[in-house]
N, C-alpha and C. Protein backbone atom coordinates (compact mmCIF):
# COMPACT_ATOMS: atom_id res chain seq x y z
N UNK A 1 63.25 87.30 109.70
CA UNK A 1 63.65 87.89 110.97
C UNK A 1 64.77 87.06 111.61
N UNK A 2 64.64 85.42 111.31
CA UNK A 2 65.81 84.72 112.16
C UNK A 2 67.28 84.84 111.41
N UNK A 3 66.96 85.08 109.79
CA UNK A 3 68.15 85.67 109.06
C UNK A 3 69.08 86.72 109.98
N UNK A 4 68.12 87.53 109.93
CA UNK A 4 68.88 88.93 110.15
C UNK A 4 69.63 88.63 111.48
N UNK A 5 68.73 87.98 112.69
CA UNK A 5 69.39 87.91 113.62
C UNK A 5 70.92 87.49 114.03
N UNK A 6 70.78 86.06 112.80
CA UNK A 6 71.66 85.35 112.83
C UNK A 6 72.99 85.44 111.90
N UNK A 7 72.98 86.30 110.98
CA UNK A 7 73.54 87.71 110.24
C UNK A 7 74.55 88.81 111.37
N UNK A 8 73.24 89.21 111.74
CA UNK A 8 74.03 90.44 113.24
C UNK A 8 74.98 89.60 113.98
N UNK A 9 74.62 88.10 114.82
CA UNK A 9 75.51 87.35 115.92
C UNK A 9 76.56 87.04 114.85
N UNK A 10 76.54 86.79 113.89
CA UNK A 10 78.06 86.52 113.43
C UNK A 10 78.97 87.60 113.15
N UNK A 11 78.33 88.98 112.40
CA UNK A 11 79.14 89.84 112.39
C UNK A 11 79.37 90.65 113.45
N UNK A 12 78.70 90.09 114.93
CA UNK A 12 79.25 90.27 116.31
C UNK A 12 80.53 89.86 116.88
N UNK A 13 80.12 88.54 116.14
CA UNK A 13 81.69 87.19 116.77
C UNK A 13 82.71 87.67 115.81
N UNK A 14 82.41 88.55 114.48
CA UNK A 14 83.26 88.44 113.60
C UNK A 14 84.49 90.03 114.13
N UNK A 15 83.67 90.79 114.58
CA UNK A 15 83.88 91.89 115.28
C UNK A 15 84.73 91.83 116.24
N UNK A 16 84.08 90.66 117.11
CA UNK A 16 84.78 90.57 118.25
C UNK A 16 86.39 89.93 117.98
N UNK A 17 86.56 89.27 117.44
CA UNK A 17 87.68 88.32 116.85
C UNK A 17 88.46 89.36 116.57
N UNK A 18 87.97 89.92 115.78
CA UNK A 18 89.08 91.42 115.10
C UNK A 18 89.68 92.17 116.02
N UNK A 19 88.70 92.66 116.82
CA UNK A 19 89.21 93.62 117.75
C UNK A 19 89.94 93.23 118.58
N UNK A 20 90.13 92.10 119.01
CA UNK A 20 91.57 91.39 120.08
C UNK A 20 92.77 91.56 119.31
N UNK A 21 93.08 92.23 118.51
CA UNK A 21 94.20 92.36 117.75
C UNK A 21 95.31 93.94 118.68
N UNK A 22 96.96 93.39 118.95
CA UNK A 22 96.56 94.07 119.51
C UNK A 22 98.69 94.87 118.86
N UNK A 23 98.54 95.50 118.67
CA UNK A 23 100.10 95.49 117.81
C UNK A 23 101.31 95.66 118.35
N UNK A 24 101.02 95.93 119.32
CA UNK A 24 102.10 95.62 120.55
C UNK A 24 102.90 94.07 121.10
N UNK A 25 102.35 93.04 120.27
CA UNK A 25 102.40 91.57 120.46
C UNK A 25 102.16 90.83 119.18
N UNK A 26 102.14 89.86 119.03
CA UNK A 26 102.23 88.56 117.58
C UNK A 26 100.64 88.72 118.29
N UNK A 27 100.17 88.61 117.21
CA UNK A 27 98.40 88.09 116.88
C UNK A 27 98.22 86.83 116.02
N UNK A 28 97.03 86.55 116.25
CA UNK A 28 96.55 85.56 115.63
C UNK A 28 96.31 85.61 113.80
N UNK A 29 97.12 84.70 113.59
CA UNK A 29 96.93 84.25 111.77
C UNK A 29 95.90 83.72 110.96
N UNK A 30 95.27 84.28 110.73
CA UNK A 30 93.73 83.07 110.39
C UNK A 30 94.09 83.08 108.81
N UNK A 31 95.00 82.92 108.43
CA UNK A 31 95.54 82.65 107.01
C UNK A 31 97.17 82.65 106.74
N UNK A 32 97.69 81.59 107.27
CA UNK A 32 98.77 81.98 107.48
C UNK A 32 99.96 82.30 106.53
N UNK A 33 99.52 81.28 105.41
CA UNK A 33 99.87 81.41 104.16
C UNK A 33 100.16 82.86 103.52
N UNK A 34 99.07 83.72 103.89
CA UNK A 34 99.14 85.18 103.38
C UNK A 34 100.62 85.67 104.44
N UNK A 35 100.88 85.51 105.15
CA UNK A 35 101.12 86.06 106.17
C UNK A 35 103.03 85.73 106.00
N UNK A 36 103.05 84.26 106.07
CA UNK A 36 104.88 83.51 105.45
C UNK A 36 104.76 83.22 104.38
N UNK A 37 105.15 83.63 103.86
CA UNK A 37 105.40 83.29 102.21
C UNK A 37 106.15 81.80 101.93
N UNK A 38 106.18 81.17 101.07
CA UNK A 38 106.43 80.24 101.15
C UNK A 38 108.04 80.19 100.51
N UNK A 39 108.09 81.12 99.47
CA UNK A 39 109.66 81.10 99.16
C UNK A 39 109.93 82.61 100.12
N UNK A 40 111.54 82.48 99.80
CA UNK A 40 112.47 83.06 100.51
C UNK A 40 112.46 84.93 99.71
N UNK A 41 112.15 85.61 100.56
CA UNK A 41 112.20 86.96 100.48
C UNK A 41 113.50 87.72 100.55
N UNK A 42 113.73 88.68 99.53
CA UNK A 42 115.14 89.29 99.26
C UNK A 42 115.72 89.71 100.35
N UNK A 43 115.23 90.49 100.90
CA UNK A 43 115.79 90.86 102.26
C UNK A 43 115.36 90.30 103.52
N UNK A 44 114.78 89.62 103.45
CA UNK A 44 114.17 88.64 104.96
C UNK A 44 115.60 87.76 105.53
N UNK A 45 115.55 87.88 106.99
CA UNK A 45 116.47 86.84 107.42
C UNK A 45 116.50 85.43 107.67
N UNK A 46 117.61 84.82 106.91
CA UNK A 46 117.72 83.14 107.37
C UNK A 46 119.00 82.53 107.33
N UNK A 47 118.69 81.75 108.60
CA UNK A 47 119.93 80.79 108.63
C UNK A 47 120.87 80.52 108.01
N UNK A 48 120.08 79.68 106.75
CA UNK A 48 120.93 79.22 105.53
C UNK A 48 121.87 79.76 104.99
N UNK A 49 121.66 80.78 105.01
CA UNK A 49 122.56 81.88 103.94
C UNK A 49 123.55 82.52 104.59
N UNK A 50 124.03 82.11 105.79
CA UNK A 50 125.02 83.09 106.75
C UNK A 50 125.30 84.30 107.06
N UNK A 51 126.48 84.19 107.27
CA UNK A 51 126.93 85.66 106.90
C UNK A 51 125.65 86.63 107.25
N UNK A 52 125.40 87.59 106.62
CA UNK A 52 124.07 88.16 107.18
C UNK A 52 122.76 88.07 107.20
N UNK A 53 122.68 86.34 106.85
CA UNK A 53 121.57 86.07 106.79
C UNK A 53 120.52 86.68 105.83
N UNK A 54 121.13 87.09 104.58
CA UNK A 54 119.89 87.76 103.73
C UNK A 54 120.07 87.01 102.56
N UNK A 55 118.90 86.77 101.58
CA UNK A 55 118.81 86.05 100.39
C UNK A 55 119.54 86.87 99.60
N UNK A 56 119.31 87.95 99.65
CA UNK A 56 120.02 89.17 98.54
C UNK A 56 121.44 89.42 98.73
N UNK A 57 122.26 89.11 97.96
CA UNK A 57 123.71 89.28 98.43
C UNK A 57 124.59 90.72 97.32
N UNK A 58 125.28 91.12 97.84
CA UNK A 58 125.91 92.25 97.16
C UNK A 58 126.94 91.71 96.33
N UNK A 59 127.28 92.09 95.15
CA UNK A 59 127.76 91.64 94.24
C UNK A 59 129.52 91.38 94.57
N UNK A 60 130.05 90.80 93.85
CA UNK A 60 131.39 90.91 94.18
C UNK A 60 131.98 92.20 93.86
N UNK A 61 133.26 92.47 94.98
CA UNK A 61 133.89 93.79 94.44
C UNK A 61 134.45 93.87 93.25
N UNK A 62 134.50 94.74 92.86
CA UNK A 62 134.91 95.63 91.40
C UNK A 62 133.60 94.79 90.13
N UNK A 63 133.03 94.18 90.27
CA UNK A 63 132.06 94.20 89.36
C UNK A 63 130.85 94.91 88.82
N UNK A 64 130.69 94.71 87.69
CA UNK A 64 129.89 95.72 87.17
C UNK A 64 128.15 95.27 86.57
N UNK A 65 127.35 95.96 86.69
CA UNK A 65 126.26 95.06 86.28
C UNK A 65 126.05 94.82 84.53
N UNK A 66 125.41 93.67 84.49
CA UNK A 66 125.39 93.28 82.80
C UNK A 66 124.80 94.24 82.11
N UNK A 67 125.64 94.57 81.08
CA UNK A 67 124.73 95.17 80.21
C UNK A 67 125.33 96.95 79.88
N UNK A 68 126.28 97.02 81.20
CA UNK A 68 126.46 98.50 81.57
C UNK A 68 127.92 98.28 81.46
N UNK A 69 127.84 100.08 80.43
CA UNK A 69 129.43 100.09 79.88
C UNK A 69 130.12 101.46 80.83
N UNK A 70 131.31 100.94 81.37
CA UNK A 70 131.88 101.97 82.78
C UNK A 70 132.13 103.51 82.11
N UNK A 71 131.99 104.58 82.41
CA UNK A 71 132.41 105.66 81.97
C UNK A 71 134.12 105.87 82.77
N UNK A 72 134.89 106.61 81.91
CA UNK A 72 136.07 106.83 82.66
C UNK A 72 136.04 107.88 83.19
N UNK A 73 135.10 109.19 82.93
CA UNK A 73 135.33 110.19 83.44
C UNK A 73 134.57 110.39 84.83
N UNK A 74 135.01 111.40 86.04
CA UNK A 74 134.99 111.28 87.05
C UNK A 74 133.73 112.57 87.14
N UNK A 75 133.08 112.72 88.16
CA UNK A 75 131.49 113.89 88.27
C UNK A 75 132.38 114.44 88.76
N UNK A 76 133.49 115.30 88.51
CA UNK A 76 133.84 116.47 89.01
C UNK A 76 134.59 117.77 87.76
N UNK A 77 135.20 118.64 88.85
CA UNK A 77 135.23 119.31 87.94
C UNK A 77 136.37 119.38 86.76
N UNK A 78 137.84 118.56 87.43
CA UNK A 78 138.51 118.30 86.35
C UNK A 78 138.13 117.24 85.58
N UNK A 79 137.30 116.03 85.76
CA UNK A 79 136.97 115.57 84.89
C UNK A 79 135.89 116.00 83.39
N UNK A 80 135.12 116.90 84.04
CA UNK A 80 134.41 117.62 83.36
C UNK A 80 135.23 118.22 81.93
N UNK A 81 136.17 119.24 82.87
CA UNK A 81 137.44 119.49 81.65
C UNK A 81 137.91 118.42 80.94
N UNK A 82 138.38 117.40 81.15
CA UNK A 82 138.72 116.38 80.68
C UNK A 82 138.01 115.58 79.40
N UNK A 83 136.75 116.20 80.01
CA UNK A 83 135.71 115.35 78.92
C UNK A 83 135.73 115.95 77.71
N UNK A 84 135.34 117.76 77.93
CA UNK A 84 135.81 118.80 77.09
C UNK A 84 136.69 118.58 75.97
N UNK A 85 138.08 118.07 76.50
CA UNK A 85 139.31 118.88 75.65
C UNK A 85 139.22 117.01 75.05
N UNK A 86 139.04 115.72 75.37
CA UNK A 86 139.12 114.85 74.82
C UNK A 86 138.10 113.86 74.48
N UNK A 87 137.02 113.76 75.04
CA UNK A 87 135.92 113.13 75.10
C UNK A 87 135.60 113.69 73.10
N UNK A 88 135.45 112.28 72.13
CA UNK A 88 134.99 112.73 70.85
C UNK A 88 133.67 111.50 70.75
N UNK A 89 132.91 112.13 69.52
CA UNK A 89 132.00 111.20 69.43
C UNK A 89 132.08 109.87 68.83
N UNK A 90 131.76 108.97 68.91
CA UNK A 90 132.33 107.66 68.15
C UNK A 90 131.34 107.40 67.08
N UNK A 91 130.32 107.65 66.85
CA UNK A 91 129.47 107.46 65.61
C UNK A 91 129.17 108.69 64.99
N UNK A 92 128.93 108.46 63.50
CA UNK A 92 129.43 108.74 62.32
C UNK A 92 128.10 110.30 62.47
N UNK A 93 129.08 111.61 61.73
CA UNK A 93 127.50 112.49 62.12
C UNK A 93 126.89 112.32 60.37
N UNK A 94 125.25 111.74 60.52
CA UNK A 94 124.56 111.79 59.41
C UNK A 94 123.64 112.45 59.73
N UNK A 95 122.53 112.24 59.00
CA UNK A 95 121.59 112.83 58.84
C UNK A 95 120.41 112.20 59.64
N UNK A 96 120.47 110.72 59.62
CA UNK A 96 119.77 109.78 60.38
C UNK A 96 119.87 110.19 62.21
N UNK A 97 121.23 109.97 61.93
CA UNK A 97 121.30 110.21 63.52
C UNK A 97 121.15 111.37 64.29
N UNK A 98 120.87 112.42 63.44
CA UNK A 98 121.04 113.85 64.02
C UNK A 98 119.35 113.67 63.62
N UNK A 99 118.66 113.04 62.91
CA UNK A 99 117.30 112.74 63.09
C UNK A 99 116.59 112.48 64.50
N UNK A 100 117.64 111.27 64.55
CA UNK A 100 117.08 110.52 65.82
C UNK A 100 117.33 111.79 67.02
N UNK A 101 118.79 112.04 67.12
CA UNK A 101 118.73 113.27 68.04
C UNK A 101 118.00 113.88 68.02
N UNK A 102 117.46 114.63 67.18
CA UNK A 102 116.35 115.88 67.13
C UNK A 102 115.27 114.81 68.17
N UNK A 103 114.54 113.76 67.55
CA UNK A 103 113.60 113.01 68.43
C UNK A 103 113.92 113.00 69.91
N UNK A 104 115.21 112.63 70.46
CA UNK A 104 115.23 112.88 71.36
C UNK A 104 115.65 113.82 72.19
N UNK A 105 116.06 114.70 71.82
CA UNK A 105 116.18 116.10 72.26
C UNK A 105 114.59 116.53 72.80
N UNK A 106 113.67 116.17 71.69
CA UNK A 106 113.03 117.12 71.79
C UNK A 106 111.74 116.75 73.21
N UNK A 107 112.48 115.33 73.50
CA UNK A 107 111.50 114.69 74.48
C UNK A 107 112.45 114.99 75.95
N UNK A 108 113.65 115.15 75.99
CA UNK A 108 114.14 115.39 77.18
C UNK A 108 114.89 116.92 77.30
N UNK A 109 114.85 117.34 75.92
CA UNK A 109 116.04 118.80 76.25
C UNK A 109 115.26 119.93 76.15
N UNK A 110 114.57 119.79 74.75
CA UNK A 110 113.82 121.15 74.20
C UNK A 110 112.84 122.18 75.62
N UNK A 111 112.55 121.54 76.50
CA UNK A 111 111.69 121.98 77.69
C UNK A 111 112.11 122.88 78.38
N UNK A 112 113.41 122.59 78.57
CA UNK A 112 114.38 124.02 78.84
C UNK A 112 115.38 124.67 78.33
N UNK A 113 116.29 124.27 77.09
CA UNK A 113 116.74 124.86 76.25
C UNK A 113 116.51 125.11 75.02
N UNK A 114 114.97 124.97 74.87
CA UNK A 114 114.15 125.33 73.64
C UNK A 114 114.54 124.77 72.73
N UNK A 115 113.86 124.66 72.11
CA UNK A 115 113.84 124.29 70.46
C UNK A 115 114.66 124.36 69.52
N UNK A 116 116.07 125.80 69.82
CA UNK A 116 115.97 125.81 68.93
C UNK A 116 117.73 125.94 69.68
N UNK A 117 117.56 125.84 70.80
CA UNK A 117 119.05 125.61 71.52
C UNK A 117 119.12 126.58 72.25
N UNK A 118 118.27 127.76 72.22
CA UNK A 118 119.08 129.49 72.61
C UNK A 118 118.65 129.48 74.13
N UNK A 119 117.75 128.59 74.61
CA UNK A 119 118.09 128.91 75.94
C UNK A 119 116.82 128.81 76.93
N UNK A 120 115.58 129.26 75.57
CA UNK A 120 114.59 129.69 75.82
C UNK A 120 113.46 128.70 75.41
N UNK A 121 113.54 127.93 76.53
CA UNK A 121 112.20 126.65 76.33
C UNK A 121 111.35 126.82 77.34
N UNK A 122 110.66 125.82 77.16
CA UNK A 122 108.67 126.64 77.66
C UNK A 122 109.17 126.82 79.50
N UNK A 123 109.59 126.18 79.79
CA UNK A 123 109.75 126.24 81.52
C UNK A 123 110.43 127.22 81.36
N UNK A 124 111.68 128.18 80.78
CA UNK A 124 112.19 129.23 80.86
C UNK A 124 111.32 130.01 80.62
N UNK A 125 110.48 129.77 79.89
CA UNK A 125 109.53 131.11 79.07
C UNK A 125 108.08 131.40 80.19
N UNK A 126 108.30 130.33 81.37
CA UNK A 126 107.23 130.76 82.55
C UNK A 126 107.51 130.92 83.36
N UNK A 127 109.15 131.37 83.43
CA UNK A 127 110.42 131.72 84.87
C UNK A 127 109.87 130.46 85.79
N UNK A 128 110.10 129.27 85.50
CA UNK A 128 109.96 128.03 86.26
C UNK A 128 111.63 127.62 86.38
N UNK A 129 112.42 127.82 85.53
CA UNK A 129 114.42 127.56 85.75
C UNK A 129 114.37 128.87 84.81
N UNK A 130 115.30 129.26 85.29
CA UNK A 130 116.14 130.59 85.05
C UNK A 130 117.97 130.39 84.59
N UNK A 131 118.07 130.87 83.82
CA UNK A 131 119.35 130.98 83.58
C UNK A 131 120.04 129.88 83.21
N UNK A 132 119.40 129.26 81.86
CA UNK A 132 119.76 128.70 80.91
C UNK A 132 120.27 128.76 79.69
N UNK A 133 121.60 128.89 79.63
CA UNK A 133 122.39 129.33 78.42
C UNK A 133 122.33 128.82 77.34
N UNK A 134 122.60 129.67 76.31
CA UNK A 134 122.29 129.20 74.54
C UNK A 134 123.45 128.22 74.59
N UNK A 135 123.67 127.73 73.32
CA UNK A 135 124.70 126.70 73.11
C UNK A 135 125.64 127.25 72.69
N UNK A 136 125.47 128.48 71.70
CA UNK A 136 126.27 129.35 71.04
C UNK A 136 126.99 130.67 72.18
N UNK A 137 126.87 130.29 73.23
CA UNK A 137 127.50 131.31 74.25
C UNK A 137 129.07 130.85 74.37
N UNK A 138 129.46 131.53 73.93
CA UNK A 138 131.36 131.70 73.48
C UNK A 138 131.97 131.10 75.22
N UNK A 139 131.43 131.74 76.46
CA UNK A 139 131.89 131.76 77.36
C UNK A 139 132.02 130.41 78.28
N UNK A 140 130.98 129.16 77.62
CA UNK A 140 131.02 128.03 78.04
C UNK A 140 131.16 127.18 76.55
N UNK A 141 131.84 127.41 75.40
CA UNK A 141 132.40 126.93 74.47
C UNK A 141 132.13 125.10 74.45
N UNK A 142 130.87 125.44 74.22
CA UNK A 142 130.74 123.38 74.11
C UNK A 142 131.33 122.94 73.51
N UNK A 143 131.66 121.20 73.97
CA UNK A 143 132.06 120.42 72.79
C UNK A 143 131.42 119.09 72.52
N UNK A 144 131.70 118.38 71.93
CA UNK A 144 131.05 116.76 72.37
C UNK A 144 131.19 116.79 73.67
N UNK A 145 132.62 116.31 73.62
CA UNK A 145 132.72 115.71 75.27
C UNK A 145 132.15 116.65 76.53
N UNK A 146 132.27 117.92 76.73
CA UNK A 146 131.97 118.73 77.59
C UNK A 146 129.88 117.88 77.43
N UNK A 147 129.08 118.20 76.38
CA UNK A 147 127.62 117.55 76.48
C UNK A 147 127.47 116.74 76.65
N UNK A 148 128.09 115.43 76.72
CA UNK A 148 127.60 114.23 76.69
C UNK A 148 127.94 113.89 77.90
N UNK A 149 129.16 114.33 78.97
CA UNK A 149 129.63 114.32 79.96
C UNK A 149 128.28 114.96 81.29
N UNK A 150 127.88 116.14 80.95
CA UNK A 150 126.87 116.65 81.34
C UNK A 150 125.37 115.75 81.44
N UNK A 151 125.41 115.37 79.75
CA UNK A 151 123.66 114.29 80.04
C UNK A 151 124.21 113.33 80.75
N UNK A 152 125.39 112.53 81.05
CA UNK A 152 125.69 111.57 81.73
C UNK A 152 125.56 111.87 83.47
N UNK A 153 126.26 112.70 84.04
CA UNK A 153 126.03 113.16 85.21
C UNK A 153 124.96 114.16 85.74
N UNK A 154 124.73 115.16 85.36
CA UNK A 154 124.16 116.52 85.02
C UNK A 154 124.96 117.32 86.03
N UNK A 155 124.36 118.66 85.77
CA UNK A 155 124.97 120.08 86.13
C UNK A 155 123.89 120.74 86.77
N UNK A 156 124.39 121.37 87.95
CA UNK A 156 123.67 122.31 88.76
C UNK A 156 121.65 121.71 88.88
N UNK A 157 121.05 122.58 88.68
CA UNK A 157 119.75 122.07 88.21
C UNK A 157 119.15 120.87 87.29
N UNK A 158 120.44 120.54 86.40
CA UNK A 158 119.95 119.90 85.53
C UNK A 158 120.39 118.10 86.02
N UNK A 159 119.39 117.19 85.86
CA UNK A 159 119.60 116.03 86.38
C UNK A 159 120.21 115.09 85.43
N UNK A 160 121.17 114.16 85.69
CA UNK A 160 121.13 113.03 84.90
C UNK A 160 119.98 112.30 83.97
N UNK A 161 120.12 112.37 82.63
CA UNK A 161 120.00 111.25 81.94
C UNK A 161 120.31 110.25 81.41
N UNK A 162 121.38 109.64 82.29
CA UNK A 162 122.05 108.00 81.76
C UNK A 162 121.16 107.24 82.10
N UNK A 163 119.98 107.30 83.23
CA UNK A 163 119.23 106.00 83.06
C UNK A 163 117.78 106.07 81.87
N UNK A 164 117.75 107.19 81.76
CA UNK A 164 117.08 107.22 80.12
C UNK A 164 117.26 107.21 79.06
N UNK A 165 118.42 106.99 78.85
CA UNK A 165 119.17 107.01 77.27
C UNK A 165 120.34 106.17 77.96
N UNK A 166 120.18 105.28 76.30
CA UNK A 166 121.53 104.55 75.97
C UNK A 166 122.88 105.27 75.59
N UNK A 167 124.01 104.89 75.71
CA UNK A 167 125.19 105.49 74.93
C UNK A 167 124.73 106.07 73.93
N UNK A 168 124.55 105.19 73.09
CA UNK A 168 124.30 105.49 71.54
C UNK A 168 123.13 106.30 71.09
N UNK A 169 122.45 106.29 71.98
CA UNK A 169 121.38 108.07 71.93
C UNK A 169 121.57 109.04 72.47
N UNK A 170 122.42 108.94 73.80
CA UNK A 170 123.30 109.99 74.08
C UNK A 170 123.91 111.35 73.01
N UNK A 171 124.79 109.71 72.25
CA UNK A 171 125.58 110.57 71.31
C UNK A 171 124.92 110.53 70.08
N UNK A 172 123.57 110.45 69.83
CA UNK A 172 122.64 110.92 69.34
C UNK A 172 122.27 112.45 69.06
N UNK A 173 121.93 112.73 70.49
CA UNK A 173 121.36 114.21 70.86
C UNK A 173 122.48 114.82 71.28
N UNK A 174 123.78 114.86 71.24
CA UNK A 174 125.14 114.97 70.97
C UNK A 174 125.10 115.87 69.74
N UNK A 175 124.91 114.80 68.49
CA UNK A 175 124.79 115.27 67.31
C UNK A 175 123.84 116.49 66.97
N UNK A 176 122.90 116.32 67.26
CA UNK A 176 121.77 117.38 67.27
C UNK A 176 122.06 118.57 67.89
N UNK A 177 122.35 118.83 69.20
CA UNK A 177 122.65 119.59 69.79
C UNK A 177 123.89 120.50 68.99
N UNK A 178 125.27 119.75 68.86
CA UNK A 178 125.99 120.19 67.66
C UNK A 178 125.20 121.44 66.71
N UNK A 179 124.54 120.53 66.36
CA UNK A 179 123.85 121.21 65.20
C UNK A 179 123.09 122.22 65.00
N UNK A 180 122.16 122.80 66.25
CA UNK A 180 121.96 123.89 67.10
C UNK A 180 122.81 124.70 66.90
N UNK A 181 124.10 124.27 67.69
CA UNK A 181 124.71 125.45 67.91
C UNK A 181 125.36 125.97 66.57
N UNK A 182 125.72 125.29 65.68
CA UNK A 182 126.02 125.57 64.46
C UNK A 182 124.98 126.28 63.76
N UNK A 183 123.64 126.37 63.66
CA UNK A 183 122.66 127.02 63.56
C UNK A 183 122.87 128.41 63.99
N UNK A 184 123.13 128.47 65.39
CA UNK A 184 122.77 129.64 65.64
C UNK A 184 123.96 130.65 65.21
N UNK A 185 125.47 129.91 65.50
CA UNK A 185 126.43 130.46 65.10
C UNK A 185 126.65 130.58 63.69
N UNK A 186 125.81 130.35 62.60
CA UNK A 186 125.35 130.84 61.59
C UNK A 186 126.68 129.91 60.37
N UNK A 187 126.94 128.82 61.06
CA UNK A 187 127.75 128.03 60.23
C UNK A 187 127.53 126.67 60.03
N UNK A 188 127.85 126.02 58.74
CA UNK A 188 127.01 124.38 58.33
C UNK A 188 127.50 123.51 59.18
N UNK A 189 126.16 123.14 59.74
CA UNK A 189 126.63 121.36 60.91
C UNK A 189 127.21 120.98 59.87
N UNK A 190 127.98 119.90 60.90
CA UNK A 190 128.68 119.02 60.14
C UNK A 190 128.32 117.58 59.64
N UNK A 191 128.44 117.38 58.52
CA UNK A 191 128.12 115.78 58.05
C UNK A 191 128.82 115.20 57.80
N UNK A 192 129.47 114.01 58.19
CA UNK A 192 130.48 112.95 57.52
C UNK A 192 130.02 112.14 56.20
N UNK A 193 130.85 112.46 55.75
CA UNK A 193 130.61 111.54 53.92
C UNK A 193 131.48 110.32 53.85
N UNK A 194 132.62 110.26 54.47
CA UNK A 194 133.62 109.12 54.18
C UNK A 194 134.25 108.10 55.45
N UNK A 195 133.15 108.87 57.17
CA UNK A 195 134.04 108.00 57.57
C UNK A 195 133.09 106.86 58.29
N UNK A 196 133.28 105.49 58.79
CA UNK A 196 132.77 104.15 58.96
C UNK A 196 131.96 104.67 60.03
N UNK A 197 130.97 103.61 60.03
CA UNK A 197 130.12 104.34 61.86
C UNK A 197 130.77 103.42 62.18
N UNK A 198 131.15 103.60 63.60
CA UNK A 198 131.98 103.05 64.94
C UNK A 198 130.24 102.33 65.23
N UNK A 199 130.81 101.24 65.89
CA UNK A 199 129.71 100.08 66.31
C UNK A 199 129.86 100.19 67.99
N UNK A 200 128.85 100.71 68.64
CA UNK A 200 129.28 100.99 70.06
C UNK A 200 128.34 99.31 70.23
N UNK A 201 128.40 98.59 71.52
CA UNK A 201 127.60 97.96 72.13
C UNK A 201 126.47 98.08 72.85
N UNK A 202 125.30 97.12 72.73
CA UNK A 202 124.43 97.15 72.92
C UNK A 202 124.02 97.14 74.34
N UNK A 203 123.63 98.00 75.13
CA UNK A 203 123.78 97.81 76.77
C UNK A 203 122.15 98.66 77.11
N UNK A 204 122.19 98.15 78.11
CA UNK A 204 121.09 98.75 78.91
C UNK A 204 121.12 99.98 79.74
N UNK A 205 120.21 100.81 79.53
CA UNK A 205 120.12 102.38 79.80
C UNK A 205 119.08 102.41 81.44
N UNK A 206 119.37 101.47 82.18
CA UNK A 206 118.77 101.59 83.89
C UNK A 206 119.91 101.74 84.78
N UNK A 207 120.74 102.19 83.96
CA UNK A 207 121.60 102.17 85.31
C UNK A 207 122.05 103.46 85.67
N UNK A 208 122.28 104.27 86.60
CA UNK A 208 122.28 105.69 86.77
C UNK A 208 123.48 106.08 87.68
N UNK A 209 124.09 107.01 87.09
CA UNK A 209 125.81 107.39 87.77
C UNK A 209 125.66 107.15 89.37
N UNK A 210 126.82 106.75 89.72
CA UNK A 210 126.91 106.71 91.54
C UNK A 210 126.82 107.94 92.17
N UNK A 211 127.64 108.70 91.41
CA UNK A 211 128.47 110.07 91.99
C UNK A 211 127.18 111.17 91.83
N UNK A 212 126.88 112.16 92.79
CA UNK A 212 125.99 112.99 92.65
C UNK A 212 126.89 114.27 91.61
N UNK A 213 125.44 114.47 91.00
CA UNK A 213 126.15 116.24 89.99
C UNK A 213 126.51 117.05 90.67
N UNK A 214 128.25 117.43 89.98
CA UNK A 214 128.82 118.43 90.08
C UNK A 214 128.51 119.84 89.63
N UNK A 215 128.53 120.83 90.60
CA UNK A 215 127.64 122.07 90.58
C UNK A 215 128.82 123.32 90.15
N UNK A 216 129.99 123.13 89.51
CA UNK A 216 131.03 124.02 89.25
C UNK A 216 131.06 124.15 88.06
N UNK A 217 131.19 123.69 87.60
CA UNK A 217 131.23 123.28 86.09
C UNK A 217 130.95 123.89 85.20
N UNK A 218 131.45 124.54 84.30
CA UNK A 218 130.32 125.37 83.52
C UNK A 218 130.37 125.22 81.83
């Protein structure tokens, strides 16, 4: 019985302590440690560091982050063209790589331009996006550059994938896609027999275009 009592008076005092808290004002720290950290927080303000007082500083102008290779073409719509009439692929089309494309196609593309390129992937096939064109449609005449320009920025509905794919899987599912449309247009993808694979660099795929998608484009 003197347990319990003496149980209840503390989680009275313990009660009471709490409830003087009041957020309109600095309260009491009963751990303060939890509370200031002991190193310096990215965006927290201090002295030391001037200027605006933040640990986190913005990079110098015109630099680029490690790892990340600059695109030249611009999210609009003459660049788009641009990409079209000159944008080519730099690695070699085999069999491997139009492998790997297929793999990744089929994890980021096939969902809405189906399987098999024509247009008709499972979210089309439950009117969830509408009006997704085959590859083989004469009237938006793909090319490398016009697709790879697109997974880099995206178009209308469709979002960027530069921070999920590297260059070099890009122009991966580049290849694949190709190959689709050659499918459907009822003529042999193409395979290179004689020429070198181009060695792109090794970079990191987190970094995601500045420029929001251009919605003209077609």
């Amino acid at each position: 019985m003197k347990n319990s009592i003496n149980i209840i008076i503390v989680a009275l005092v313990i009660m009471s302590v709490l409830s003087c808290k009041k957020d309109s004002k600095r309260n009491y720290q009963y751990m303060p440690n939890m509370y200031e950290p002991i190193g310096y927080e990215p965006y927290g303000e201090y002295d030391v560091f001037g200027e605006n007082g933040q640990e986190a500083k913005l990079p110098a102008e015109g630099s680029i982050p490690r790892g990340w290779m600059p695109y030249d073409y611009k999210n609009s719509n003459e660049g788009y063209q641009m990409a079209k009439d000159s944008l080519k692929n730099p690695i070699r089309y085999r069999k491997d790589n139009q492998e790997a494309g297929k793999a990744l196609y089929d994890i980021y593309c096939a969902i809405c331009h189906g399987d098999k390129g024509n247009g008709k992937g499972t979210l089309v096939k439950r009117e969830k996006i509408l009006g997704v064109p085959s590859y083989d449609d004469a009237g938006r005449a793909i090319t490398e550059g016009s697709i790879y320009h697109v997974m880099y920025y995206g178009i209308n509905t469709m979002g960027s994938y530069a921070s999920q794919t590297s260059e070099h899987e890009r122009w991966q599912i580049v290849q694949y896609v190709q190959k689709l449309k050659a499918d459907l247009e009822g003529k042999t993808p193409r395979i290179d027999t004689d020429v070198a694979e181009a060695k792109l660099p090794e970079v990191h795929h987190d970094q995601e275009p500045t420029e929001k998608n251009h919605s003209n484009a077609h």
